[in-house]
Each structure stands twice: as C-alpha cells, then as structure tokens.
PDB file of N, CA and C in Angstrom:
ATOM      1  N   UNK A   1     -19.887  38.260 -34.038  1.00  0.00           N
ATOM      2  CA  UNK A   1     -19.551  38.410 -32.635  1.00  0.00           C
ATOM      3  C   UNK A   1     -20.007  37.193 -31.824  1.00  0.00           C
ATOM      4  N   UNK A   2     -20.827  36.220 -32.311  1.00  0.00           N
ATOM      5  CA  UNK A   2     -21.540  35.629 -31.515  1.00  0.00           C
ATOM      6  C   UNK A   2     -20.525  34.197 -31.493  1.00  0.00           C
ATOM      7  N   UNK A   3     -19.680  33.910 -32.922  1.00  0.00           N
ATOM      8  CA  UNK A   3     -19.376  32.827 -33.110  1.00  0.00           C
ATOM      9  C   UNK A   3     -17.855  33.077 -32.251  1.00  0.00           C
ATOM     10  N   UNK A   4     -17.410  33.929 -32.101  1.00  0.00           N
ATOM     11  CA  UNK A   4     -16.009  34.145 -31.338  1.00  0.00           C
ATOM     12  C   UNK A   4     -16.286  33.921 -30.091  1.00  0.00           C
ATOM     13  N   UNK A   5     -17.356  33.680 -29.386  1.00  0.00           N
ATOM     14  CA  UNK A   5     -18.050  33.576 -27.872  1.00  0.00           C
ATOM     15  C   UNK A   5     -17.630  32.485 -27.553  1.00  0.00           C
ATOM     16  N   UNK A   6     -18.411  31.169 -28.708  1.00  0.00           N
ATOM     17  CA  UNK A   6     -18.963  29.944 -28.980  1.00  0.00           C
ATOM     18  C   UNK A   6     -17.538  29.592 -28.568  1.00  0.00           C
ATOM     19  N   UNK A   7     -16.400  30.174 -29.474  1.00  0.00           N
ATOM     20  CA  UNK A   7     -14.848  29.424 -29.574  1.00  0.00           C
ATOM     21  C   UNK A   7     -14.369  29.846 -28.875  1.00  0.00           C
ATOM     22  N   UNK A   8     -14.482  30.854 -27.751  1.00  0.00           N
ATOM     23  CA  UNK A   8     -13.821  30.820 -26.647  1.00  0.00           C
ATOM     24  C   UNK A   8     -13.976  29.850 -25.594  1.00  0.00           C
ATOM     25  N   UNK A   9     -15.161  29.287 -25.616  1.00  0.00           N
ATOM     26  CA  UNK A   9     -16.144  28.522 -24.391  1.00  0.00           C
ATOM     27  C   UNK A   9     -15.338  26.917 -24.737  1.00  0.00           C
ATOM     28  N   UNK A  10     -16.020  26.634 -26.099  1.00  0.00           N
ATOM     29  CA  UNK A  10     -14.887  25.537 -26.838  1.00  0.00           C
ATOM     30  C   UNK A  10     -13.442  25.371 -26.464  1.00  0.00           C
ATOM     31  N   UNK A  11     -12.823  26.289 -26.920  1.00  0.00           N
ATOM     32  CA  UNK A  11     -11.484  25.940 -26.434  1.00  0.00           C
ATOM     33  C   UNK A  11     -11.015  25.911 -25.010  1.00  0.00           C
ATOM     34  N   UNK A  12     -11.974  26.988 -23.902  1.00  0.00           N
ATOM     35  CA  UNK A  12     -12.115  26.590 -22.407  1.00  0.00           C
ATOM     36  C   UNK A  12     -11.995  25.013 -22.254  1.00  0.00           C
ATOM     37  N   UNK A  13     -12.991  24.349 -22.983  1.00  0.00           N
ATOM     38  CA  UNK A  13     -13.575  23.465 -22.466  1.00  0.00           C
ATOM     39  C   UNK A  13     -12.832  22.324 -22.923  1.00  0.00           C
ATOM     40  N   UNK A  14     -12.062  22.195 -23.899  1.00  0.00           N
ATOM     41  CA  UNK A  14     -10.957  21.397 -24.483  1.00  0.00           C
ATOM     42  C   UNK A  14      -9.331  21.623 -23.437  1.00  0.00           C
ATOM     43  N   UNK A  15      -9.479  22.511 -23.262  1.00  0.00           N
ATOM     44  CA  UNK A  15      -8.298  22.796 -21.927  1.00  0.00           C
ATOM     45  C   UNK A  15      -8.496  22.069 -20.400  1.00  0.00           C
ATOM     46  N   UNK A  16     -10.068  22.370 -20.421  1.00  0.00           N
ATOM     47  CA  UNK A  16     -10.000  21.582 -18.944  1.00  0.00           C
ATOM     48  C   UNK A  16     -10.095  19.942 -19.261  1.00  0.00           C
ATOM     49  N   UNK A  17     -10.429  19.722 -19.899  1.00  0.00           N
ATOM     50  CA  UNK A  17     -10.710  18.502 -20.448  1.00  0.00           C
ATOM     51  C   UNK A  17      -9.110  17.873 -20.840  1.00  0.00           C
ATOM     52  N   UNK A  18      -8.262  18.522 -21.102  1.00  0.00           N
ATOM     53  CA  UNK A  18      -6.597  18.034 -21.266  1.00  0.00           C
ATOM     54  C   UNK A  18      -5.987  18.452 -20.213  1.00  0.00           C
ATOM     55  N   UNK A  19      -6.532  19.214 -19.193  1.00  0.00           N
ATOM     56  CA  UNK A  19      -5.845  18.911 -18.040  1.00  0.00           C
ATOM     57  C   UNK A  19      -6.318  17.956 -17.025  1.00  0.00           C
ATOM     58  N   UNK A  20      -7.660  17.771 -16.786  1.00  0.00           N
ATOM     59  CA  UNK A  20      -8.117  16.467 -16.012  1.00  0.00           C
ATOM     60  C   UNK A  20      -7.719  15.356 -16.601  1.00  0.00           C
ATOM     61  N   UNK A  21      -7.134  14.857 -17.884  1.00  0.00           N
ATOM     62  CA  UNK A  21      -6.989  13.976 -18.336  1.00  0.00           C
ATOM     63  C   UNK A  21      -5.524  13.732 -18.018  1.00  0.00           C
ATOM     64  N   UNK A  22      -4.677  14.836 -18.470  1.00  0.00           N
ATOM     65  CA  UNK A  22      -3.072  14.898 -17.718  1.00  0.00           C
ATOM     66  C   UNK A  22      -2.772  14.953 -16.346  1.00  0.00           C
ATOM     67  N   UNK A  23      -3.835  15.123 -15.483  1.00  0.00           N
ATOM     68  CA  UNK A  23      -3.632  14.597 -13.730  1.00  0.00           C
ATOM     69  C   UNK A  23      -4.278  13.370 -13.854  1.00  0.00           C
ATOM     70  N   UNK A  24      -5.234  12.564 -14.369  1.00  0.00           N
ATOM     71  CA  UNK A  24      -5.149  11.338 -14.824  1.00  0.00           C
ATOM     72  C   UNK A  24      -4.378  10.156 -14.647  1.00  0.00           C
ATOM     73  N   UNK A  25      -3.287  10.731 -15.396  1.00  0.00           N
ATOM     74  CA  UNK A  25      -2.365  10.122 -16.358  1.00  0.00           C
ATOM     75  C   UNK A  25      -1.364  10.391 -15.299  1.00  0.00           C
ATOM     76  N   UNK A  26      -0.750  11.476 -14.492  1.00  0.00           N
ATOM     77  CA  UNK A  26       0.251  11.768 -13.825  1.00  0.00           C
ATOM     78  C   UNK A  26      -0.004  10.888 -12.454  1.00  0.00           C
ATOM     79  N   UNK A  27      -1.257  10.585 -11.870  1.00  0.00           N
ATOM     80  CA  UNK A  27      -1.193   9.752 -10.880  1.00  0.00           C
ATOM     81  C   UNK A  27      -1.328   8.501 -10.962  1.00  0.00           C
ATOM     82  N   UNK A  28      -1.921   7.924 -12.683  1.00  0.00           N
ATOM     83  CA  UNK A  28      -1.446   6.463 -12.703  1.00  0.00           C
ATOM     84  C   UNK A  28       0.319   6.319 -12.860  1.00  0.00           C
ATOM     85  N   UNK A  29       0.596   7.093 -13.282  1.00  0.00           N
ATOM     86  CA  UNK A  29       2.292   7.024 -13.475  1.00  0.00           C
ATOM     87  C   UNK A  29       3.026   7.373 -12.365  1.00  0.00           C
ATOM     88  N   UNK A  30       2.684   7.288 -11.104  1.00  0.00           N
ATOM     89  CA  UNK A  30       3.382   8.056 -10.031  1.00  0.00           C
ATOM     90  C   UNK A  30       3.930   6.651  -9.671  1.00  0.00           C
ATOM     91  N   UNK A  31       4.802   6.780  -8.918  1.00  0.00           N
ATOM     92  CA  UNK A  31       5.026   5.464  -8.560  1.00  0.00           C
ATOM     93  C   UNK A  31       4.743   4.599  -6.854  1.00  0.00           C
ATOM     94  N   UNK A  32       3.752   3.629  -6.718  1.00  0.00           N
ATOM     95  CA  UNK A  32       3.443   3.151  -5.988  1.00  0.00           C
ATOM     96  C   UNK A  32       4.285   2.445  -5.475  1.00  0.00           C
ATOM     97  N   UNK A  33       4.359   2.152  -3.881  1.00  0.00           N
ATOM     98  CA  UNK A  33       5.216   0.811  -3.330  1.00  0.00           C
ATOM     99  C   UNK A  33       4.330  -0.108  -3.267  1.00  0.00           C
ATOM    100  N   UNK A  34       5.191  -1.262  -3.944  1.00  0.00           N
ATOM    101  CA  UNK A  34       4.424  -2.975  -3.704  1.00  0.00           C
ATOM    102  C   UNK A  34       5.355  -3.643  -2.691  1.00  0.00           C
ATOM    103  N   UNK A  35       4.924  -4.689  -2.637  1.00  0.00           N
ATOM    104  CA  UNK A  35       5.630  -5.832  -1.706  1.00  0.00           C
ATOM    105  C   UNK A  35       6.295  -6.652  -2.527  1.00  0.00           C
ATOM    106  N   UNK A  36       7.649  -7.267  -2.180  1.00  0.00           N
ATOM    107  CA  UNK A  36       8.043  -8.199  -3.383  1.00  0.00           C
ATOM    108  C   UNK A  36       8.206  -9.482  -2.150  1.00  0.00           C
ATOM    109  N   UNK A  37       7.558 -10.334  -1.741  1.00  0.00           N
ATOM    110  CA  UNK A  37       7.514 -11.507  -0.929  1.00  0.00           C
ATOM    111  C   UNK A  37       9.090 -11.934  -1.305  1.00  0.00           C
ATOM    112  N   UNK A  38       9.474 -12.579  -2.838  1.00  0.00           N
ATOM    113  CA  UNK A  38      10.345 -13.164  -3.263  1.00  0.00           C
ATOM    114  C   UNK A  38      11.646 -12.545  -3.160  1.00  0.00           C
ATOM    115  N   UNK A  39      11.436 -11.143  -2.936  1.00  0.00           N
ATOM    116  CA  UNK A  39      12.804 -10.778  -2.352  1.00  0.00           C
ATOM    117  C   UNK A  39      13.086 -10.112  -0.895  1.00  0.00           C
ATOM    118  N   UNK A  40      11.947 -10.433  -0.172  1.00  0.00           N
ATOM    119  CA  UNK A  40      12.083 -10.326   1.396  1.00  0.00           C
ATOM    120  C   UNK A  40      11.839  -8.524   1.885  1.00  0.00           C
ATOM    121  N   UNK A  41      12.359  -8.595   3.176  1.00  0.00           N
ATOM    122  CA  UNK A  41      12.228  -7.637   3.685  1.00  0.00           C
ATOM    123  C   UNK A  41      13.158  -6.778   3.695  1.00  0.00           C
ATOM    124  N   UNK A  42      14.231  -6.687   3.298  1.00  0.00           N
ATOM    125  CA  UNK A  42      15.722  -6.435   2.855  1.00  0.00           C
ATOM    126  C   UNK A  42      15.514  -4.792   1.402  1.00  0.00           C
ATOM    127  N   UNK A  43      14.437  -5.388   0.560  1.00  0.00           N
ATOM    128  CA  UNK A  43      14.292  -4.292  -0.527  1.00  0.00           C
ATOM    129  C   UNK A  43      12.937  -3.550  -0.405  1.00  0.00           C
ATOM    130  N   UNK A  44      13.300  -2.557  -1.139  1.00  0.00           N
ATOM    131  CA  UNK A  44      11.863  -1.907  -1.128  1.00  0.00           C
ATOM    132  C   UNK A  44      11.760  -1.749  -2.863  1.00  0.00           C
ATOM    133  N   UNK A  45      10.532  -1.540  -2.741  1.00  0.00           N
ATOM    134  CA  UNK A  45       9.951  -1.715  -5.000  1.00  0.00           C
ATOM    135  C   UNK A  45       9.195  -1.330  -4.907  1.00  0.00           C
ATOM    136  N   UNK A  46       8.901  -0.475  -6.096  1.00  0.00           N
ATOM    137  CA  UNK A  46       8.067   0.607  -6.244  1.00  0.00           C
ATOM    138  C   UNK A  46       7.589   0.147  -7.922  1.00  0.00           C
ATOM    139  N   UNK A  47       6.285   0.723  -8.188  1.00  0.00           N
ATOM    140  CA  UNK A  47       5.856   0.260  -9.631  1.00  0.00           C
ATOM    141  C   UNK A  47       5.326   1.715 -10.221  1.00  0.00           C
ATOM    142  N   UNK A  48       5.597   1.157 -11.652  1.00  0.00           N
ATOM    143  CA  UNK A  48       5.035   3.303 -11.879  1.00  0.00           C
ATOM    144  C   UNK A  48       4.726   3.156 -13.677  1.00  0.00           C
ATOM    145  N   UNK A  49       3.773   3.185 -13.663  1.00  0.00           N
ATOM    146  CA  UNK A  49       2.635   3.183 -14.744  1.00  0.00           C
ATOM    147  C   UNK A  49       2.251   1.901 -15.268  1.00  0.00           C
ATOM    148  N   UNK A  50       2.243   0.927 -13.780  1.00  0.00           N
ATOM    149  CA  UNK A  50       1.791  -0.767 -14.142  1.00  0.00           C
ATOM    150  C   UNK A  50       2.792  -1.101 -14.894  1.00  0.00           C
ATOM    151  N   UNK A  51       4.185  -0.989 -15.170  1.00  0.00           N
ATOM    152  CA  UNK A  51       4.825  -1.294 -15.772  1.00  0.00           C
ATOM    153  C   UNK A  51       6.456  -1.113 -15.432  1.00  0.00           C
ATOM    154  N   UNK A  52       6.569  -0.351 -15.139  1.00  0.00           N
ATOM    155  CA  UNK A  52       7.929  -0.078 -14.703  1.00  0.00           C
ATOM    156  C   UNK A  52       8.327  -0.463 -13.293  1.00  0.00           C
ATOM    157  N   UNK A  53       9.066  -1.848 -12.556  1.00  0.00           N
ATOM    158  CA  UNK A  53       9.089  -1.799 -11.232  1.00  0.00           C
ATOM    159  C   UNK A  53      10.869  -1.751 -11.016  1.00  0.00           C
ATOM    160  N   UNK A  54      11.061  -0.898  -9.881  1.00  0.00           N
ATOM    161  CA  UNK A  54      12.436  -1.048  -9.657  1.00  0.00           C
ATOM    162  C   UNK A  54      11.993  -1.181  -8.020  1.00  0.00           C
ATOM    163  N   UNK A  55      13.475  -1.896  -7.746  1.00  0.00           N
ATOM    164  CA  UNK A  55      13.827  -2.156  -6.276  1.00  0.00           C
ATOM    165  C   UNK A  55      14.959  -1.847  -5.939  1.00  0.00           C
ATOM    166  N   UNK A  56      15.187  -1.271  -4.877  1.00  0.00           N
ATOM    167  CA  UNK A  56      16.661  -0.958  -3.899  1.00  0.00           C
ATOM    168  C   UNK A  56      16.533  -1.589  -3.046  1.00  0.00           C
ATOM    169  N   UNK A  57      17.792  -1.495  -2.388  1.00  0.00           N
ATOM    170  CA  UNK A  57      18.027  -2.509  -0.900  1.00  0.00           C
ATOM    171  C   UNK A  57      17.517  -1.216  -0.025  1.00  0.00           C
ATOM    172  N   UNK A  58      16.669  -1.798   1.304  1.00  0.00           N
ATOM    173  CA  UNK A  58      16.427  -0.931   2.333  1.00  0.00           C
ATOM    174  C   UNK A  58      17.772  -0.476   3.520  1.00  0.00           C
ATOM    175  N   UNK A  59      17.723   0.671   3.517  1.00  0.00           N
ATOM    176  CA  UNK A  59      18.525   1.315   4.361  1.00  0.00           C
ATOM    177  C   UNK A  59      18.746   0.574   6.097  1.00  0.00           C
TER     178      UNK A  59
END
C-alpha cells in the first residue's frame, strides 16, 4: 500500500513538470513582432521560435 502512494506522487510530479515545460516551450514559440529597418515601415514581421520570421505588408 505504501509503494502505490510513492507512484502516485511520482507521476503527479512528472505531469507538472511536462506541463511547465510545455508552457515553456509554447511561449518561446509564440510569435513576437520585430522591426525589419531594411524593409521600412510599409511591413510588419513577426518571429516565432527564433527561427521562423514572416512579413506582410501593413494595412
């Protein structure tokens, strides 16, 4: 009885531990607006997990 306690607490604790790590991960991947100097004031660009940047023309 004692060891089914132990592995409930364990696996609690492996859950919160993969979800603080997956909000983590979900707000480095969100996507931020940068400035692109080189293409003026005309677009807007956004970057999303330090890696991915896209730009549209501003409305």
């Amino acid at each position: 009885m004692m060891g089914s306690g132990w592995t409930r607490k364990a696996r609690m604790l492996v859950v919160v531990n993969l979800l603080a790590v997956a909000a983590v991960l979900l707000a480095m991947a969100a996507p931020h607006p940068i400035s692109s100097v080189a293409l003026g004031s005309e677009w807007q660009c956004s970057k999303a997990a330090f890696v991915v940047t896209t730009c549209r023309q501003a409305s």
